[in-house]
C-alpha atoms as a PDB file:
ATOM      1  CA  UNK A   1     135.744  57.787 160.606  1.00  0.00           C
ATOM      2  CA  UNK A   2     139.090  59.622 160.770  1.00  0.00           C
ATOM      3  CA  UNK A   3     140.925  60.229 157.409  1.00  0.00           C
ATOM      4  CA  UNK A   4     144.643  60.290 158.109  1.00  0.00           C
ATOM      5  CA  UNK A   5     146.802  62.003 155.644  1.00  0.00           C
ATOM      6  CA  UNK A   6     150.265  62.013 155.194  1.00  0.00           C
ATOM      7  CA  UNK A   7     152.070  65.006 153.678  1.00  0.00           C
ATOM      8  CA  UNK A   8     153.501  62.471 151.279  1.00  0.00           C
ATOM      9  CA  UNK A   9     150.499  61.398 149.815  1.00  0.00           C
ATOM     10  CA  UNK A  10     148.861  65.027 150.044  1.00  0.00           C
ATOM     11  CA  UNK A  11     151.924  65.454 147.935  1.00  0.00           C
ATOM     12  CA  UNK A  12     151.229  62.690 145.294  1.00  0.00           C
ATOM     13  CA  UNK A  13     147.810  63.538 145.571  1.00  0.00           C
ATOM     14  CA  UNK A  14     148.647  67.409 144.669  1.00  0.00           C
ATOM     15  CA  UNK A  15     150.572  66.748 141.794  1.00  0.00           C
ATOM     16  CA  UNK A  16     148.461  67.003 139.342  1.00  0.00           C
ATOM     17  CA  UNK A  17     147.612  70.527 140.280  1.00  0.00           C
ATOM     18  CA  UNK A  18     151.063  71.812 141.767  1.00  0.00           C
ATOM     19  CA  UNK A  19     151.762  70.805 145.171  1.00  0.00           C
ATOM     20  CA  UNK A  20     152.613  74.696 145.571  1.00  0.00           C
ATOM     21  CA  UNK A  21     149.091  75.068 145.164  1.00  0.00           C
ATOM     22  CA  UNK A  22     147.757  72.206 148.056  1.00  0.00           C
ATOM     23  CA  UNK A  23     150.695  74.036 150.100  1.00  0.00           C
ATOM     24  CA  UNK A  24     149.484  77.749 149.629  1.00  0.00           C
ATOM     25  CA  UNK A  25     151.836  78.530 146.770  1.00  0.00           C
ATOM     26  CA  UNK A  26     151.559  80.576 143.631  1.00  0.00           C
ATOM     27  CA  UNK A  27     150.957  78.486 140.570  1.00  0.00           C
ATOM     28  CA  UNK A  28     152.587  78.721 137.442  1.00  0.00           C
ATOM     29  CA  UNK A  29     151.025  77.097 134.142  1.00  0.00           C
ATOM     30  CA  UNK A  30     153.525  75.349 131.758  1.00  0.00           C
ATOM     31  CA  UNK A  31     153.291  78.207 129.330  1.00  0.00           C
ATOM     32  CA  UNK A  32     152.397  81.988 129.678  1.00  0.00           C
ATOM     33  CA  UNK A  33     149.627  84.063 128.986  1.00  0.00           C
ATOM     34  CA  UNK A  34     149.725  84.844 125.207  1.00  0.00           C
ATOM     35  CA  UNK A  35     147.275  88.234 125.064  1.00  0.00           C
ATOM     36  CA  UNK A  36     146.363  87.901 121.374  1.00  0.00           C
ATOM     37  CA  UNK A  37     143.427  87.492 119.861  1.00  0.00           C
ATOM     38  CA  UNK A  38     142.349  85.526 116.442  1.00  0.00           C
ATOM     39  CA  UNK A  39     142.059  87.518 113.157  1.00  0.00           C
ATOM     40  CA  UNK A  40     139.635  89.630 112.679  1.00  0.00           C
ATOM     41  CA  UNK A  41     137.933  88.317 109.285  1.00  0.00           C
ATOM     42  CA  UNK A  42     135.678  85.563 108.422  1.00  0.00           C
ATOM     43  CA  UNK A  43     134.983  83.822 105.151  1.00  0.00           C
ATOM     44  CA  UNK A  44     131.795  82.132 103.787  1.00  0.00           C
ATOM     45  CA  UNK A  45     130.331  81.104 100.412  1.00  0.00           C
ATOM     46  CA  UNK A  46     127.258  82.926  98.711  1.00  0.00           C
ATOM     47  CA  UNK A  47     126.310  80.313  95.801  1.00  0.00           C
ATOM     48  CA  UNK A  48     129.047  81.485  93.318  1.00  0.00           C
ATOM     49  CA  UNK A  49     130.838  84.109  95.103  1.00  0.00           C
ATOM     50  CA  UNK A  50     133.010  84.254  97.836  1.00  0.00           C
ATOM     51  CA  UNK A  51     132.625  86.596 100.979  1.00  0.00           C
ATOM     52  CA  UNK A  52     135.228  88.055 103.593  1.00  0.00           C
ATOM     53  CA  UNK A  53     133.584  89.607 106.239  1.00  0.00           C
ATOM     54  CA  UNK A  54     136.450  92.328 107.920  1.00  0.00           C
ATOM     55  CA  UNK A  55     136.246  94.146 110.404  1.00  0.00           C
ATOM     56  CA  UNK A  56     137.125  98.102 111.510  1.00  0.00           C
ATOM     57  CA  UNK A  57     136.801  97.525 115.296  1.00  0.00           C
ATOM     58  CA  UNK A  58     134.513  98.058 118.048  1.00  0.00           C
ATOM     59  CA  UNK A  59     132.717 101.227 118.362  1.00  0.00           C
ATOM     60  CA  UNK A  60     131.745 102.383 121.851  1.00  0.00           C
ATOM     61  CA  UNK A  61     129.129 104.812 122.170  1.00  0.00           C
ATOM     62  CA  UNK A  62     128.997 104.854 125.852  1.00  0.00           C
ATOM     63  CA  UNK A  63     125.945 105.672 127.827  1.00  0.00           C
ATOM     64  CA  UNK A  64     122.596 105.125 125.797  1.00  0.00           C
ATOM     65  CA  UNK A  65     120.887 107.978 127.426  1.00  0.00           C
ATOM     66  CA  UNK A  66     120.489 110.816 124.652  1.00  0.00           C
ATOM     67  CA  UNK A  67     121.434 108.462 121.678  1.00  0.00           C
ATOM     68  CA  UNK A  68     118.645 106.019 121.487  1.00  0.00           C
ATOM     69  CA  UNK A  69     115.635 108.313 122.783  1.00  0.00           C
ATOM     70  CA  UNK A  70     111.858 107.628 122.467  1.00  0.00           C
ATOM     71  CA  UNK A  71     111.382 105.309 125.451  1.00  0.00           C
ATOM     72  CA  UNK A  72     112.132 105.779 129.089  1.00  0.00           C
ATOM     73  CA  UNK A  73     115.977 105.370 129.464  1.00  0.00           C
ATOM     74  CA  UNK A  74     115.435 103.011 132.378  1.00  0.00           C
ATOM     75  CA  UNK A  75     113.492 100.549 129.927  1.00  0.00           C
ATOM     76  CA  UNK A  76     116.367 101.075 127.490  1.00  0.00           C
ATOM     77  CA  UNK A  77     118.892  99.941 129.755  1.00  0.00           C
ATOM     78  CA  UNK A  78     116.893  96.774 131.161  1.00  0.00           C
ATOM     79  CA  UNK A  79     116.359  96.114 127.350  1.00  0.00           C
ATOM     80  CA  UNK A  80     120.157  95.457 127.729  1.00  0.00           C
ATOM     81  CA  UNK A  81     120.420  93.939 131.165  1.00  0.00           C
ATOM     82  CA  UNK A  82     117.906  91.435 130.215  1.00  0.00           C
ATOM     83  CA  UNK A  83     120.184  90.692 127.075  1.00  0.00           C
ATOM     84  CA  UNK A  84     123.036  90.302 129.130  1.00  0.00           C
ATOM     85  CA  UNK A  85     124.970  93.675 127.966  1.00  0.00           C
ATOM     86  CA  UNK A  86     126.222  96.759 129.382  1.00  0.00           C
ATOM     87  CA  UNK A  87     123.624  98.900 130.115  1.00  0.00           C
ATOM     88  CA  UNK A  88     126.090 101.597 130.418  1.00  0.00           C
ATOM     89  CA  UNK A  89     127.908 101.341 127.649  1.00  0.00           C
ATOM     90  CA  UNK A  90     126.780 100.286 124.125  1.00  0.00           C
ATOM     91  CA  UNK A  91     129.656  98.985 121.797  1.00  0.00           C
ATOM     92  CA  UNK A  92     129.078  98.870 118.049  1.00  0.00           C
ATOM     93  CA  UNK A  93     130.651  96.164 115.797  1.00  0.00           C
ATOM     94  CA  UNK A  94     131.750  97.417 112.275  1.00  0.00           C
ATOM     95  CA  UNK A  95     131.682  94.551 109.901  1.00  0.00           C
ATOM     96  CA  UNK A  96     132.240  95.429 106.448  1.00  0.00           C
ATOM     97  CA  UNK A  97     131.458  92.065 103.818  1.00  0.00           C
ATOM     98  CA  UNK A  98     133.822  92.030 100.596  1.00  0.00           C
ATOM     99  CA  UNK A  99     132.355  90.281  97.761  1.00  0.00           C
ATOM    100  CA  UNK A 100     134.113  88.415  95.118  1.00  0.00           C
ATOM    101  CA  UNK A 101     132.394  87.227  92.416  1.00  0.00           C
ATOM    102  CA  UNK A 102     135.043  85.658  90.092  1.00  0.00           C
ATOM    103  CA  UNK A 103     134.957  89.069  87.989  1.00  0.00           C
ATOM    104  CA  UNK A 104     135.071  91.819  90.593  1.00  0.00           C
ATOM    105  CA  UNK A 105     136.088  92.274  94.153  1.00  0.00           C
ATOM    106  CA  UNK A 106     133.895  94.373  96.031  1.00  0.00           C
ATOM    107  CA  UNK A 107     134.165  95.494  99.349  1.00  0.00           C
ATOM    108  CA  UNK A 108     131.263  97.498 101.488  1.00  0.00           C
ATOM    109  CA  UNK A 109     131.835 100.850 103.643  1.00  0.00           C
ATOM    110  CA  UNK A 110     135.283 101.804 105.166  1.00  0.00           C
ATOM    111  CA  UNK A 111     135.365 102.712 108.504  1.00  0.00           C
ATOM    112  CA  UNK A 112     136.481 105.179 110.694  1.00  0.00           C
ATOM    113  CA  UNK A 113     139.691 105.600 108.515  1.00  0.00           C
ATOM    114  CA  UNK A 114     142.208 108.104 110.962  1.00  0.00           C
ATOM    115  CA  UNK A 115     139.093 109.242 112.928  1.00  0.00           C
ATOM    116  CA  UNK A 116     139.709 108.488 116.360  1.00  0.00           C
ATOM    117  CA  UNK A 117     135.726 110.205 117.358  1.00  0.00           C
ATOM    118  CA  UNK A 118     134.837 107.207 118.818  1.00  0.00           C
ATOM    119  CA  UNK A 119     137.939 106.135 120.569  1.00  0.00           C
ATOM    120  CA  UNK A 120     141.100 104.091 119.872  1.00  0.00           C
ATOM    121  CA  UNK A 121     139.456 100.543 118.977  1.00  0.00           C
ATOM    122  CA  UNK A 122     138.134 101.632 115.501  1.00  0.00           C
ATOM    123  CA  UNK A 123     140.110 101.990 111.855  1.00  0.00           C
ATOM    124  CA  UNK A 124     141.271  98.471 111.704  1.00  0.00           C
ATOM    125  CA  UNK A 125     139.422  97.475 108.368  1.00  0.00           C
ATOM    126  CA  UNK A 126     143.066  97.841 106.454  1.00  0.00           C
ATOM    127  CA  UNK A 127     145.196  95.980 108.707  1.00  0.00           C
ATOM    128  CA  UNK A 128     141.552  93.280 109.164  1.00  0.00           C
ATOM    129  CA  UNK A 129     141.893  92.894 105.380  1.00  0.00           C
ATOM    130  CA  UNK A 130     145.749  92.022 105.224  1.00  0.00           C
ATOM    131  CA  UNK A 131     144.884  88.911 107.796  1.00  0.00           C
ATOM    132  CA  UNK A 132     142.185  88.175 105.204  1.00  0.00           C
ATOM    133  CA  UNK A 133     144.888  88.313 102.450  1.00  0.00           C
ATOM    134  CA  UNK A 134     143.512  91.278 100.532  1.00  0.00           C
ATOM    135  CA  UNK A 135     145.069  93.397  98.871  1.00  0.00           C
ATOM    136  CA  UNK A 136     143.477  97.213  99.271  1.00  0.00           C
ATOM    137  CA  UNK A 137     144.719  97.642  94.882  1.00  0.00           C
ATOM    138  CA  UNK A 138     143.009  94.492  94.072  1.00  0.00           C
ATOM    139  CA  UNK A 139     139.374  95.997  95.475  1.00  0.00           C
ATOM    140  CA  UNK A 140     137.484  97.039  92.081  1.00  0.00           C
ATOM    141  CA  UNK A 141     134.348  98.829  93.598  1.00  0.00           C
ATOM    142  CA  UNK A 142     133.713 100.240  96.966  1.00  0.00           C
ATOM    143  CA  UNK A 143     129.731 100.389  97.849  1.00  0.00           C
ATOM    144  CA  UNK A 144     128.973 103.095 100.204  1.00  0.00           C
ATOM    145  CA  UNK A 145     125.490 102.495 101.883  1.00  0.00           C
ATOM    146  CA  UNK A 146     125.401 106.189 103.133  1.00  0.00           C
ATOM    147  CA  UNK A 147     128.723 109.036 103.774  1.00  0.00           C
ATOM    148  CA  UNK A 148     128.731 109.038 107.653  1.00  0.00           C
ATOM    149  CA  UNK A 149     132.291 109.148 108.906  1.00  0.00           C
ATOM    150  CA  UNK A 150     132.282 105.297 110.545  1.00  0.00           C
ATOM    151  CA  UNK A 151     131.364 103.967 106.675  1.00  0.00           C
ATOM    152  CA  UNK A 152     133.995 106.655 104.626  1.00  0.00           C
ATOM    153  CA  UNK A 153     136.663 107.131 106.767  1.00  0.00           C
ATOM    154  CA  UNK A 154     138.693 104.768 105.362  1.00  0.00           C
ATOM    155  CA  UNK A 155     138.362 105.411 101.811  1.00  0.00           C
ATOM    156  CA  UNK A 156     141.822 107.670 102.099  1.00  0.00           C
ATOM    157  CA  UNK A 157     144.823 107.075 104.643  1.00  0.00           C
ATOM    158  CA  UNK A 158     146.758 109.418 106.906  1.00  0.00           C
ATOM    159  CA  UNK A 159     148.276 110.581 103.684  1.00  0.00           C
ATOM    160  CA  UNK A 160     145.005 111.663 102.539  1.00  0.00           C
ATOM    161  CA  UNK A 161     145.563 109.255  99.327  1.00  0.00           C
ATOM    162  CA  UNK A 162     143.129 107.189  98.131  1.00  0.00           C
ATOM    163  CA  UNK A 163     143.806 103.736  99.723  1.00  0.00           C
ATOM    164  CA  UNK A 164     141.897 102.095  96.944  1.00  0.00           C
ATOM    165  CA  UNK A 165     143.639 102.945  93.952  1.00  0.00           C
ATOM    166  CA  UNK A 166     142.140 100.860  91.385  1.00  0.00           C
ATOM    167  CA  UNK A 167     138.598 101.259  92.787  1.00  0.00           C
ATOM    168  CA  UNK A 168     135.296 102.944  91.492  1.00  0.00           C
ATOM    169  CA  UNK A 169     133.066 103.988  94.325  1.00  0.00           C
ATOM    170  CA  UNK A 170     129.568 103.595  94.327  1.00  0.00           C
ATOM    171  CA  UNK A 171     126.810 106.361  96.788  1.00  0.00           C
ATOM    172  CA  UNK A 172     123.570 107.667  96.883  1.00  0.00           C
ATOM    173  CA  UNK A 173     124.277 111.361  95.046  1.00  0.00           C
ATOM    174  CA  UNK A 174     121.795 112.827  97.534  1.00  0.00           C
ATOM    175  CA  UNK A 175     124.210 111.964 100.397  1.00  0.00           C
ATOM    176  CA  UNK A 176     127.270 112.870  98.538  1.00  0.00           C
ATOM    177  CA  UNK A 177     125.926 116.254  98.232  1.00  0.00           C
ATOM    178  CA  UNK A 178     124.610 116.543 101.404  1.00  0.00           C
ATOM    179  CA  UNK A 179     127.523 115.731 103.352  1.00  0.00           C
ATOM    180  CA  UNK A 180     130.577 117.379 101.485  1.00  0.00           C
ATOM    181  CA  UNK A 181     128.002 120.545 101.554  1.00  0.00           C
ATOM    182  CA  UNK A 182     130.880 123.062 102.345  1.00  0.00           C
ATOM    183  CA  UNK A 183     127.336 125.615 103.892  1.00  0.00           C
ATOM    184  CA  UNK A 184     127.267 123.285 106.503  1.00  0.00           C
ATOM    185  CA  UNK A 185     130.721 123.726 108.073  1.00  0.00           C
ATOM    186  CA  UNK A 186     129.486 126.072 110.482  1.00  0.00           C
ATOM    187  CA  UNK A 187     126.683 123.499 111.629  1.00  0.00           C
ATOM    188  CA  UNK A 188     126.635 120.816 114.526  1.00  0.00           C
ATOM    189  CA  UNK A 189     127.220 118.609 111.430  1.00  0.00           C
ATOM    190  CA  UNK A 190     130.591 120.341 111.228  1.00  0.00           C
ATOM    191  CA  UNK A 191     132.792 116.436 112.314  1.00  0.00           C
ATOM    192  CA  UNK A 192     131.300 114.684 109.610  1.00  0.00           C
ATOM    193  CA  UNK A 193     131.121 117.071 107.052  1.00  0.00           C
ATOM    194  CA  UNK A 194     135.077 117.541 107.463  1.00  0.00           C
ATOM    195  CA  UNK A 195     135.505 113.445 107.106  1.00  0.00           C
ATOM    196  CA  UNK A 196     133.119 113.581 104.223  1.00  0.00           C
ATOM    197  CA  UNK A 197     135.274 115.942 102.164  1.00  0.00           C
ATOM    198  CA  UNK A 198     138.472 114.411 103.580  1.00  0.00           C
ATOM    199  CA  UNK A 199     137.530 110.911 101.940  1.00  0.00           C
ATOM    200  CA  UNK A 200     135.177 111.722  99.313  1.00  0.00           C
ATOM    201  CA  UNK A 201     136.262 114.818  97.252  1.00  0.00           C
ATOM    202  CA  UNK A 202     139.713 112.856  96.384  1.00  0.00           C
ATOM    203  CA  UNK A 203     138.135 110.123  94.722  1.00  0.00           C
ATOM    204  CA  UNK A 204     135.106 112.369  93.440  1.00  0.00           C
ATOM    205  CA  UNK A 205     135.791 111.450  89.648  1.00  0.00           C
ATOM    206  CA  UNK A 206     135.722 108.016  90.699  1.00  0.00           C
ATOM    207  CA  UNK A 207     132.474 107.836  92.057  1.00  0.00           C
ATOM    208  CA  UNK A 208     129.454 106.737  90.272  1.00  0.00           C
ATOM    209  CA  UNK A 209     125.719 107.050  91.541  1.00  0.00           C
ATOM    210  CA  UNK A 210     122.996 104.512  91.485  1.00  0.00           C
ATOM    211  CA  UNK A 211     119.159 104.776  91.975  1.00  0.00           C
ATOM    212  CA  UNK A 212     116.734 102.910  94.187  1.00  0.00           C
ATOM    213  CA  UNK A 213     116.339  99.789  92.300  1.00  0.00           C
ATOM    214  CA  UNK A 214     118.988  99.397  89.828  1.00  0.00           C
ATOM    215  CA  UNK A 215     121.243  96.595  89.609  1.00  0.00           C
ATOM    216  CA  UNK A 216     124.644  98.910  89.249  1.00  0.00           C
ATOM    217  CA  UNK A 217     126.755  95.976  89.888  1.00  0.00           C
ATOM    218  CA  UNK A 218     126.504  92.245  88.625  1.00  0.00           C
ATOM    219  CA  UNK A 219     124.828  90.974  91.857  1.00  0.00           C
ATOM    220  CA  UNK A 220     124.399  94.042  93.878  1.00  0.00           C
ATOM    221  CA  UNK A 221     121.040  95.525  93.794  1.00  0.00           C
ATOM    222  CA  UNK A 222     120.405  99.153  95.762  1.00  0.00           C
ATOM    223  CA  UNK A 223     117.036  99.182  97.771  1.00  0.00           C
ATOM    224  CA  UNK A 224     116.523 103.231  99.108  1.00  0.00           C
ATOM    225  CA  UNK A 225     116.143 103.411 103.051  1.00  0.00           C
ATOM    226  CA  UNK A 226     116.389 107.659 103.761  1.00  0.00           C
ATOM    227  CA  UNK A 227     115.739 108.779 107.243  1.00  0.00           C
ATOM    228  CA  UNK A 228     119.144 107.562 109.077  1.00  0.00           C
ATOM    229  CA  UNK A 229     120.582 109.729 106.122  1.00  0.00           C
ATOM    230  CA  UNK A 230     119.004 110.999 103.146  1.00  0.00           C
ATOM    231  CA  UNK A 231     120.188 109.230 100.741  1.00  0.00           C
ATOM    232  CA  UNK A 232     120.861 106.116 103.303  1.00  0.00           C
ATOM    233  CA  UNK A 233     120.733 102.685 100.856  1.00  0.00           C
ATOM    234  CA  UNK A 234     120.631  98.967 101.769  1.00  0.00           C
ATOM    235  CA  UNK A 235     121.722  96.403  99.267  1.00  0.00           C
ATOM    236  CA  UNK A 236     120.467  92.848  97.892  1.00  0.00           C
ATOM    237  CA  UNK A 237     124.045  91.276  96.758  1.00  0.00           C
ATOM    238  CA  UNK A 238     123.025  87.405  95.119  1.00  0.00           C
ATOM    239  CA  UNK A 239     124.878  84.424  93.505  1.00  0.00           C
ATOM    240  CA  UNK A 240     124.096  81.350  92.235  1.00  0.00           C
ATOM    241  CA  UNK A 241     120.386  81.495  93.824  1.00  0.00           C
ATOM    242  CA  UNK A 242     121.546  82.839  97.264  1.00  0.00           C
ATOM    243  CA  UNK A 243     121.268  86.264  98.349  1.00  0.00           C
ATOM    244  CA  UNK A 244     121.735  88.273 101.616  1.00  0.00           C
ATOM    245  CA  UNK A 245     121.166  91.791 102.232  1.00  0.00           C
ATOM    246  CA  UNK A 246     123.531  94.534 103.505  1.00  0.00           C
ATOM    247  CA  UNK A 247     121.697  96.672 105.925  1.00  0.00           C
ATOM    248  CA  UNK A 248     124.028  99.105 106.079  1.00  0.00           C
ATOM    249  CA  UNK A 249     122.501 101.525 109.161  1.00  0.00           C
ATOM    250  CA  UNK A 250     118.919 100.312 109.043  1.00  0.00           C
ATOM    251  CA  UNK A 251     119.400  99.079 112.623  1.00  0.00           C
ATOM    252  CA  UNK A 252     122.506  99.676 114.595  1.00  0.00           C
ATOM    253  CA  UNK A 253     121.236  97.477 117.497  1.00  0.00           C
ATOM    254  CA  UNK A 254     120.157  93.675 117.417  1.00  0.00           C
ATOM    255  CA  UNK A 255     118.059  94.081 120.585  1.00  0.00           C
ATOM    256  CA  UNK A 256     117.270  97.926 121.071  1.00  0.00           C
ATOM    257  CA  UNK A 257     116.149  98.674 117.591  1.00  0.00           C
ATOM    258  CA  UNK A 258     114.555  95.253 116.602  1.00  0.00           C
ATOM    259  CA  UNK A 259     112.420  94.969 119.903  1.00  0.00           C
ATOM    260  CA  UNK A 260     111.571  98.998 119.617  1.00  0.00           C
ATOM    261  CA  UNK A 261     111.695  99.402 116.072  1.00  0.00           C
ATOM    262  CA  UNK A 262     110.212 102.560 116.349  1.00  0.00           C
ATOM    263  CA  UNK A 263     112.768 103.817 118.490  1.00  0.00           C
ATOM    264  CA  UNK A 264     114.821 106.786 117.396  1.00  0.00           C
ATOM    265  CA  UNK A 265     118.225 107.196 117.377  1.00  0.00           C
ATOM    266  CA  UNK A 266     120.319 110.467 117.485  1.00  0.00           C
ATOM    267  CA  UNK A 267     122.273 110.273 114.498  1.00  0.00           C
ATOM    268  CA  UNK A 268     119.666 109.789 112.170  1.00  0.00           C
ATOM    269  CA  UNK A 269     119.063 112.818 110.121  1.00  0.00           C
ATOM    270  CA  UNK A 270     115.167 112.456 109.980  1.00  0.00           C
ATOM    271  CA  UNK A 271     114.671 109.552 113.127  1.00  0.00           C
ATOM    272  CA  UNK A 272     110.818 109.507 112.367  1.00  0.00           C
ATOM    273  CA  UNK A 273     111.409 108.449 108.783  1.00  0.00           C
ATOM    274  CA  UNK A 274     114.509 106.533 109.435  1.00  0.00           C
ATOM    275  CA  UNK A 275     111.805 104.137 111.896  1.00  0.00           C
ATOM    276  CA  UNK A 276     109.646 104.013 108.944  1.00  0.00           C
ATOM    277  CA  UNK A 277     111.931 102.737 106.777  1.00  0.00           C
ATOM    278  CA  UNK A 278     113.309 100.413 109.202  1.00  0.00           C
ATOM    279  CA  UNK A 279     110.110  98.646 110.189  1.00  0.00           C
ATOM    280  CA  UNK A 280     109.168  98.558 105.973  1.00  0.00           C
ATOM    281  CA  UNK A 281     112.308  96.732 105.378  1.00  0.00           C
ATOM    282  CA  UNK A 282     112.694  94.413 108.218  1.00  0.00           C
ATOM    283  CA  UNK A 283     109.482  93.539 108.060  1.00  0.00           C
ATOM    284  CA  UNK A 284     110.121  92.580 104.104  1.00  0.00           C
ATOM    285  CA  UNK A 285     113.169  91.240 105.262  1.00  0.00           C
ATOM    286  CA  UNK A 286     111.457  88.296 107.958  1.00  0.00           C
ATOM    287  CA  UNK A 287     108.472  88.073 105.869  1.00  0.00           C
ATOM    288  CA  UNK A 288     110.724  86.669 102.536  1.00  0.00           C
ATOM    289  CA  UNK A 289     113.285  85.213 105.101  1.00  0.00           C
ATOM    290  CA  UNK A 290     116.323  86.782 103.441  1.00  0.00           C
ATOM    291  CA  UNK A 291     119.442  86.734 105.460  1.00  0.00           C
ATOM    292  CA  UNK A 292     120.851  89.970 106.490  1.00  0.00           C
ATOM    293  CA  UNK A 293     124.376  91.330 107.628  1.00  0.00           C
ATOM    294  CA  UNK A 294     124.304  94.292 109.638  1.00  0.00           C
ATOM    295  CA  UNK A 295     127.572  96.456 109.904  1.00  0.00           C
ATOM    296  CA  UNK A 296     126.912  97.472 113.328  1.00  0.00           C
ATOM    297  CA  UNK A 297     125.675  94.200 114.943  1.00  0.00           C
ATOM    298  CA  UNK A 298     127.474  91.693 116.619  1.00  0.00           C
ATOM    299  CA  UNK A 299     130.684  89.914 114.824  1.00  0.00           C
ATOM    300  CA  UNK A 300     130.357  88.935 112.156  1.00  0.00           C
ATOM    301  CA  UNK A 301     126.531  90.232 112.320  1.00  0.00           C
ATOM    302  CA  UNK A 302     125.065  87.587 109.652  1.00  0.00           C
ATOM    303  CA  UNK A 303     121.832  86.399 110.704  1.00  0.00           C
ATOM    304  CA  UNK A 304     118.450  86.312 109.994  1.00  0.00           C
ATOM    305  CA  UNK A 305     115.489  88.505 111.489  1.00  0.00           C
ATOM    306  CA  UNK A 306     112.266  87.356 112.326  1.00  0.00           C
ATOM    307  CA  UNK A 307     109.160  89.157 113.455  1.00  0.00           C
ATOM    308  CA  UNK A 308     108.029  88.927 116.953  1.00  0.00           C
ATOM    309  CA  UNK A 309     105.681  90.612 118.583  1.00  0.00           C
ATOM    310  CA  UNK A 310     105.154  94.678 117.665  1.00  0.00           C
ATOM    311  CA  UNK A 311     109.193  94.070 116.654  1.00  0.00           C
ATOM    312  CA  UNK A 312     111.984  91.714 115.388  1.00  0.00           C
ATOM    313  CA  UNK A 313     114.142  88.834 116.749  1.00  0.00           C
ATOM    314  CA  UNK A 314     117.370  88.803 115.252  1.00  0.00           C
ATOM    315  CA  UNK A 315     119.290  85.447 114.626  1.00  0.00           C
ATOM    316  CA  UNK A 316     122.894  85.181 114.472  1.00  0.00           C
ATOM    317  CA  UNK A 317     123.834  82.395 111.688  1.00  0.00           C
ATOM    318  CA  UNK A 318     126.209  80.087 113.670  1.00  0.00           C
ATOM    319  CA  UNK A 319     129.746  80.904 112.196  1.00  0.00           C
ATOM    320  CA  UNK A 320     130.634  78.280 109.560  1.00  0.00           C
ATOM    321  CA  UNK A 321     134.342  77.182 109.676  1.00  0.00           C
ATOM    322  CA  UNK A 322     134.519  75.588 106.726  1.00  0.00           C
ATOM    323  CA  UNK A 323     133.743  76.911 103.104  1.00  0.00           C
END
């Protein structure tokens, strides 16, 4: 059978599609490329409260060799291959969840603030918050789950005033000491110690300490997990009969430090007890089912965790788009 076309109905047939296209043309779509992406914020509702989730920007930390250490490097980057990632480059999210309750607004870690240690992508969490509609003066407390420079840099601006002004900020005492310890200048430590005392020591009469345990806010309970720093702190935050918990740093990877647990990463101050406290937790965590958001997981990193195996399985909650 022979199929005879004419180029008038290849035309007619084309046109759907361009006949430039059918014809070896260029085609053009009926509108441009726009190049923006959506806001970076997301809103859901914790029994009474309501919670913005914003976001400081991704945080690459490049090649995994020499930062997550413990197991061979080739298994860690086929842990990531498998999970479809980069295997050469592991990117951070930095999702930070603001909590109001109807009586205070409360909003949880930073940033990188100025910093620009880990690249250009990171200290967004101001401009994230103004898509949200927040207002940086109407934040009443800012929890600080440990004073590494990706969760305080952004508690002053390039002004080096507070960008919080009405604010009380809440922090384990042992890390405030440790890490605006002036002795330590001359130490590897030396980046974060300078951030530290950039963002803290302005705001140092503002800042109140709480104790594993204690319920220092109405709804925010502080649950002790050293190793990653030493005073390092996750939190329980409940309303209305719901609850999640803010992990903070307790794992800073959804795949390489829930399948290896016991894996250590670089940063930590003490990595042997950091993986202690990280397998106590999570493992409290799955076992009572408690949701978790993680500030370094995938956006908006709520989920839940489950145990599986000698590890975890973490479970993104699918993103609810209406309160």
């Amino acid at each position: 059978m022979t199929l005879n076309v004419s180029r008038r109905s290849l035309l007619a047939l084309g046109a759907g599609l361009g006949a430039s296209t059918l014809l070896g043309g260029t085609a053009q779509a009926r509108a441009p490329k726009l190049g923006t992406q959506t806001p970076y914020w997301h809103r859901f509702v914790l029994g009474d409260a309501e919670v913005t989730v914003v976001s400081d920007g991704p945080l690459p930390l490049g090649d995994p060799s020499g930062t997550f250490t413990g197991v061979p490097k080739e298994e860690v980057k086929k842990m990531l291959s498998d999970n479809f990632l980069s295997p050469d480059n592991v990117v951070l999210e930095q999702n930070s969840p603001i909590v109001n309750t109807g009586d205070k607004l409360i909003l949880f870690d930073t940033g990188m603030g100025t910093s620009k240690a880990f690249g250009p992508t990171t200290g967004r969490q101001q401009k994230s918050m103004q898509e949200a509609g927040i207002k940086p003066e109407d934040i009443d407390a800012v929890v600080l789950s440990h004073a590494h420079i990706d969760h305080i840099g952004g508690i002053v601006g390039a002004d080096d005033k507070p960008l919080f002004p009405n604010a009380q900020y809440y922090i384990a005492q042992s890390d405030l000491d440790f890490w605006t310890d002036e002795g330590k200048m001359g130490s590897p430590l030396k980046d974060f110690v300078v951030h530290a005392r950039k963002n803290l020591l302005p705001v140092r009469d503002r800042i109140v300490f709480f104790k594993d345990g204690q319920e220092f806010l109405p709804g925010v309970q502080a649950i002790a997990a050293p190793g990653h720093t030493v005073g390092h702190t996750i939190f329980m935050v409940s309303s209305g009969g719901k609850s999640f918990a803010f992990l903070g740093d307790l794992s800073h990877h959804a795949v390489l430090l829930l399948e290896r647990p016991r894996m250590e990463f670089s940063y930590d101050t003490d990595p042997k007890q950091a993986a202690a406290s990280r397998v106590r937790l999570l493992e409290m965590l799955a076992a009572n089912k408690t949701p978790v958001m993680s500030y370094h997981f995938a956006w908006p990193g709520y989920g839940h965790v489950a145990k599986a195996g000698e590890g975890f399985h973490y479970y993104p909650e699918p993103m609810q788009m209406t309160l």
